[in-house]
Protein backbone atom coordinates (compact mmCIF):
# COMPACT_ATOMS: atom_id res chain seq x y z
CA UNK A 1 -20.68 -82.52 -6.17
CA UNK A 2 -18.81 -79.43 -5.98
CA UNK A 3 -18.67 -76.76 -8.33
CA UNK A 4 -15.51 -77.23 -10.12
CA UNK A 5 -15.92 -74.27 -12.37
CA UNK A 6 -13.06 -71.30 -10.59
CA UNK A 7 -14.78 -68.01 -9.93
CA UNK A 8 -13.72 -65.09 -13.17
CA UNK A 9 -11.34 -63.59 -11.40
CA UNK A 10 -9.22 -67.01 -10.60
CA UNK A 11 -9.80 -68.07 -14.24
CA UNK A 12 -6.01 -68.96 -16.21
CA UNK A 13 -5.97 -66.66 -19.17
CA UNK A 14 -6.16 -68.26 -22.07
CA UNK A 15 -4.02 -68.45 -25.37
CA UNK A 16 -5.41 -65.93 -27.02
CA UNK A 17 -5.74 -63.66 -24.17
CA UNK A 18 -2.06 -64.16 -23.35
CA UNK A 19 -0.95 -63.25 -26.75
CA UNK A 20 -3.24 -60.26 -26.72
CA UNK A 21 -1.49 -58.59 -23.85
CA UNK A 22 1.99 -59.13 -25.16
CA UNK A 23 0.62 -58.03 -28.79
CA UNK A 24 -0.45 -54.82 -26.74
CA UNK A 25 2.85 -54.97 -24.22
CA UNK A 26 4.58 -54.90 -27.30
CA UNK A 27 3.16 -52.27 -29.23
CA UNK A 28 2.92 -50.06 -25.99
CA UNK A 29 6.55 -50.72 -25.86
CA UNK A 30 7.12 -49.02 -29.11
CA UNK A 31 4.80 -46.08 -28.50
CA UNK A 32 6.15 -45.30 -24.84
CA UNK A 33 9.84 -45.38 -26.18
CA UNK A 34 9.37 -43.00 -29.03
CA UNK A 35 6.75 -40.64 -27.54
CA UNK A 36 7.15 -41.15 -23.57
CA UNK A 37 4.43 -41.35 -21.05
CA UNK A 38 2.49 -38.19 -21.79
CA UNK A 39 2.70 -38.27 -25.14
CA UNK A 40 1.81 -41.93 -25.78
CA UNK A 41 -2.20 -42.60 -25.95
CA UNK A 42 -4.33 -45.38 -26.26
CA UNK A 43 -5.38 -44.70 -29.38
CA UNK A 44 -1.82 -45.13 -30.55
CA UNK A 45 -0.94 -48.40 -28.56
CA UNK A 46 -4.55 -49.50 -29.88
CA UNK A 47 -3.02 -48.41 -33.50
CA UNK A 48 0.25 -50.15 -33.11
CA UNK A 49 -1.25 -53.46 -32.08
CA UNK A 50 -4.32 -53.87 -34.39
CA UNK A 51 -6.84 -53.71 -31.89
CA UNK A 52 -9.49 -51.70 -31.16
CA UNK A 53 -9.42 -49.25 -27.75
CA UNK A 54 -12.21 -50.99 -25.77
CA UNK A 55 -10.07 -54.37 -26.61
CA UNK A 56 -6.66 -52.47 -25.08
CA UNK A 57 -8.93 -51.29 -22.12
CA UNK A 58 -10.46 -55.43 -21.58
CA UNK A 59 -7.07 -55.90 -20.63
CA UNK A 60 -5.58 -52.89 -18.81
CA UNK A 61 -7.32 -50.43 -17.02
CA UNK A 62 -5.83 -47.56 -18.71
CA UNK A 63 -2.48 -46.19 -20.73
CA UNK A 64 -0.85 -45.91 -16.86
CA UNK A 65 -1.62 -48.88 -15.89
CA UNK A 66 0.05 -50.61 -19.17
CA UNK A 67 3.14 -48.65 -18.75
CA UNK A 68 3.23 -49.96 -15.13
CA UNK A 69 3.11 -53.15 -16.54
CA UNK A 70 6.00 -52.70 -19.15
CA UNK A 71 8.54 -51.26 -15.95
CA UNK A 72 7.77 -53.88 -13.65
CA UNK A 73 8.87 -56.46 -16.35
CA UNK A 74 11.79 -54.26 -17.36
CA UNK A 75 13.28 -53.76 -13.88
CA UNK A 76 14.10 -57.53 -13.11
CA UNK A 77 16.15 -56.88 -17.11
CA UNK A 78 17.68 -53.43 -15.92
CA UNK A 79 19.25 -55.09 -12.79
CA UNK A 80 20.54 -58.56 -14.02
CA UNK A 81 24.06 -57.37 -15.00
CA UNK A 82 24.67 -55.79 -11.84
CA UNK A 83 23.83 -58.89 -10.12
CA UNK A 84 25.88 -60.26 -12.58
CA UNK A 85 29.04 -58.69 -10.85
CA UNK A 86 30.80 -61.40 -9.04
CA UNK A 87 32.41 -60.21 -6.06
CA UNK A 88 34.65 -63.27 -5.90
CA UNK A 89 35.62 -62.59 -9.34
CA UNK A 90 38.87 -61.55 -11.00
CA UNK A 91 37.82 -57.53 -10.70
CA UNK A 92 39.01 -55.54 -13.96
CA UNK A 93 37.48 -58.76 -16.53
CA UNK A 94 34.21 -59.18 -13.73
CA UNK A 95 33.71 -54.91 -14.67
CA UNK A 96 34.82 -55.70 -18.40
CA UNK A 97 32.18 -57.98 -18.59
CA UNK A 98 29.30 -55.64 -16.91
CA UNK A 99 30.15 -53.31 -19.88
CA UNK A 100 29.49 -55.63 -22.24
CA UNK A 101 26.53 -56.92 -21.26
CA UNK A 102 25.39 -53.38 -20.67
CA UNK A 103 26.32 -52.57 -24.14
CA UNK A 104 24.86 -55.98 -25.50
CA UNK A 105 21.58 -54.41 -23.78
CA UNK A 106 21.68 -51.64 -25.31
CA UNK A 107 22.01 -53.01 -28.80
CA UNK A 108 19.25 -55.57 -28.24
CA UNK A 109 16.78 -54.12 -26.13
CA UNK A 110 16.93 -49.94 -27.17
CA UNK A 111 13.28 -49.54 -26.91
CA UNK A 112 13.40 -50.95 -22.78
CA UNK A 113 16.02 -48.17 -23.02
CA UNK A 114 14.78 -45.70 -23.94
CA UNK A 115 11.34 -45.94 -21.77
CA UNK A 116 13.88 -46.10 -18.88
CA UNK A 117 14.94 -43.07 -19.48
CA UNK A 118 12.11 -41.36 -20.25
CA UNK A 119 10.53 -42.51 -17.16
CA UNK A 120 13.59 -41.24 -15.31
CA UNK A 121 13.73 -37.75 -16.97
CA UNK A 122 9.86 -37.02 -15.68
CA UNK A 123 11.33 -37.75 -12.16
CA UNK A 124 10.12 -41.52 -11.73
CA UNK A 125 6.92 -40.98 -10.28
CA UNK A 126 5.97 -44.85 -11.36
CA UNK A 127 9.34 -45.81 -11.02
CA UNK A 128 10.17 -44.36 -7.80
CA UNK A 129 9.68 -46.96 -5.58
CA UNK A 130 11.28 -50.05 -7.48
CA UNK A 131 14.94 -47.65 -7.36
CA UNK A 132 14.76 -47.46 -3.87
CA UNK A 133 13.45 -51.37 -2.96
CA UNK A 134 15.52 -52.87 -5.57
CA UNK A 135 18.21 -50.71 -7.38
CA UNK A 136 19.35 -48.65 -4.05
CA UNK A 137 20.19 -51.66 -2.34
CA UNK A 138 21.97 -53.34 -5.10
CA UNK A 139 24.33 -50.77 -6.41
CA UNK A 140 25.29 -49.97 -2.80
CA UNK A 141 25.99 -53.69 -2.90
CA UNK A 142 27.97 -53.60 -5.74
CA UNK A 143 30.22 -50.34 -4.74
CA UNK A 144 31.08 -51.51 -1.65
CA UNK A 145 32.47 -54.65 -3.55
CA UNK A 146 34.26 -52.38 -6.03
CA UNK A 147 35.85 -50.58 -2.93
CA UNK A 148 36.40 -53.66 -1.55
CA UNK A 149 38.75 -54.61 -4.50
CA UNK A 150 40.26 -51.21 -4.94
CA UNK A 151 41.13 -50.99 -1.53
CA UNK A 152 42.73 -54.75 -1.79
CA UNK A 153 45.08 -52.98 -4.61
CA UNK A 154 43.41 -54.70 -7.62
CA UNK A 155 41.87 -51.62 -8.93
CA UNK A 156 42.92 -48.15 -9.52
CA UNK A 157 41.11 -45.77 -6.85
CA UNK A 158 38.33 -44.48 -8.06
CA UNK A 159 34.99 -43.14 -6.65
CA UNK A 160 32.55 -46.59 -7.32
CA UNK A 161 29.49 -44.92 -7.53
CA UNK A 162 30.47 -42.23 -10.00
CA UNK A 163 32.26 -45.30 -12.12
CA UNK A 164 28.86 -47.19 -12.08
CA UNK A 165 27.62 -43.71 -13.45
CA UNK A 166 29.28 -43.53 -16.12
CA UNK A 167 29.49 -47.11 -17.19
CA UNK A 168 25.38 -46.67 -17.56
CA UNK A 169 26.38 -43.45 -19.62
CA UNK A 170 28.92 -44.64 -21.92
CA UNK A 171 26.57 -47.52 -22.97
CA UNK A 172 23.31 -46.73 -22.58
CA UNK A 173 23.63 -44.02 -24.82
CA UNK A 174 23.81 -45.96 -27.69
CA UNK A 175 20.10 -46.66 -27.39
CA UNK A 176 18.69 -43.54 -26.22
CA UNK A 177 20.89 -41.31 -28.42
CA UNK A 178 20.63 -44.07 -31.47
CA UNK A 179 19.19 -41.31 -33.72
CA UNK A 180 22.25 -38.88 -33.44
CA UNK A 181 24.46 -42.01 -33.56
CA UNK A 182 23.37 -43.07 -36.82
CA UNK A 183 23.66 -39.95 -38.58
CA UNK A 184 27.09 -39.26 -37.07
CA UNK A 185 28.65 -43.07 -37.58
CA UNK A 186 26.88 -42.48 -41.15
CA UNK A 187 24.83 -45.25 -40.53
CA UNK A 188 27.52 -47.91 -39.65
CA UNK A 189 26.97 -50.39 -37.15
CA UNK A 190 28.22 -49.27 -33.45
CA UNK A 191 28.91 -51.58 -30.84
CA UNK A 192 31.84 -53.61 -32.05
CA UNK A 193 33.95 -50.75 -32.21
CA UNK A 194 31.95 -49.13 -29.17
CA UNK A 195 32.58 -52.74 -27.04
CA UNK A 196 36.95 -52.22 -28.15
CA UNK A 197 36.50 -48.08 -27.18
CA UNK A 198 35.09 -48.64 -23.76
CA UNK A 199 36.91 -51.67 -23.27
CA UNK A 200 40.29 -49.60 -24.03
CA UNK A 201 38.78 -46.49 -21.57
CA UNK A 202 37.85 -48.43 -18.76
CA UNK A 203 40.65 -50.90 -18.89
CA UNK A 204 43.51 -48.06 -18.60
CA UNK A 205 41.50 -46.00 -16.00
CA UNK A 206 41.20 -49.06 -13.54
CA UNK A 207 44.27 -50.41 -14.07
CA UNK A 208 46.65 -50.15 -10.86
């Protein structure tokens, strides 16, 4: 009778390793968003999650290859509301929308934020190649939709891509500059009145 017994490398993780990498994931997470790829260490992300450094290295090879891990799963999360954008939509509420759930990301997932940016600011050497496979091709998607309804008279003219610009802007910064937010909003909570502001902004510039 044939072995049944797979080989270790086709093995299903178990329970306890599964929760071990997202106890890891998640503490990496917390370290790469406040100290950024070449600050962050293992020791840290070994800190944060309660584990000990050769247990963080059982299950990554190293601190790059965990933060490779963290913007693989973070890119299919970064692109859903553009895909979101429904071209056969009613335009001004389908881009009303897009800020919302761009500002709803923001408020619940600032720490995905944040090592977006960071990876971004150090030129996206990990990053580099998911922008131009999967963003690129997207947002050229989506602007030639938003010309598409501008041009049809159901938008103010504006330039698309520089819209899309600073749509990411206007909400992402919420997360990434939460620090300088706080102090200046004295601590009060943000996106309700941030969701009205932007709602206001972008609804009078696109108007026709």
């Amino acid at each position: 009778m044939p072995d049944s017994t797979l080989p270790d490398d086709r093995k299903q993780p178990s329970r306890i390793q599964k929760r071990n990498r997202m106890v890891i994931l998640d503490a990496a997470l917390d370290v790469f968003s406040q100290h950024g790829y070449r600050g962050a260490t293992l020791d840290q992300i070994a800190e944060a999650a309660g584990l000990s450094k050769p247990n963080i290295l059982y299950y990554f090879d190293g601190k790059e290859s965990i933060h490779i891990t963290l913007l693989n799963q973070l890119m299919d999360t970064w692109l859903d509301p553009l895909h979101k954008l429904n071209a056969d939509g009613d335009p001004l509420p389908e881009l009303l929308a897009y800020i919302t759930r761009k500002l709803e990301m923001a408020r619940d997932l600032p720490r995905e934020s944040r090592l977006f940016a960071n990876e971004i600011l150090q030129g996206a050497p990990r990053m580099g190649p998911h922008l131009q496979s999967s963003l690129k091709p997207l947002f050229d998607d989506k602007c030639a939709i938003i010309q598409q309804w501008m041009d049809a008279g159901k938008l103010a003219k504006v330039d698309p891509k520089h819209l899309i610009f600073s749509i990411w802007a206007t909400t992402q910064h919420y997360a990434d500059f939460d620090a300088q937010v706080q102090v200046l909003l004295e601590g009060r909570s943000s996106y309700d009145d941030a969701t009205d502001y932007l709602t206001t902004l972008f609804t009078k510039l696109l108007t026709p």
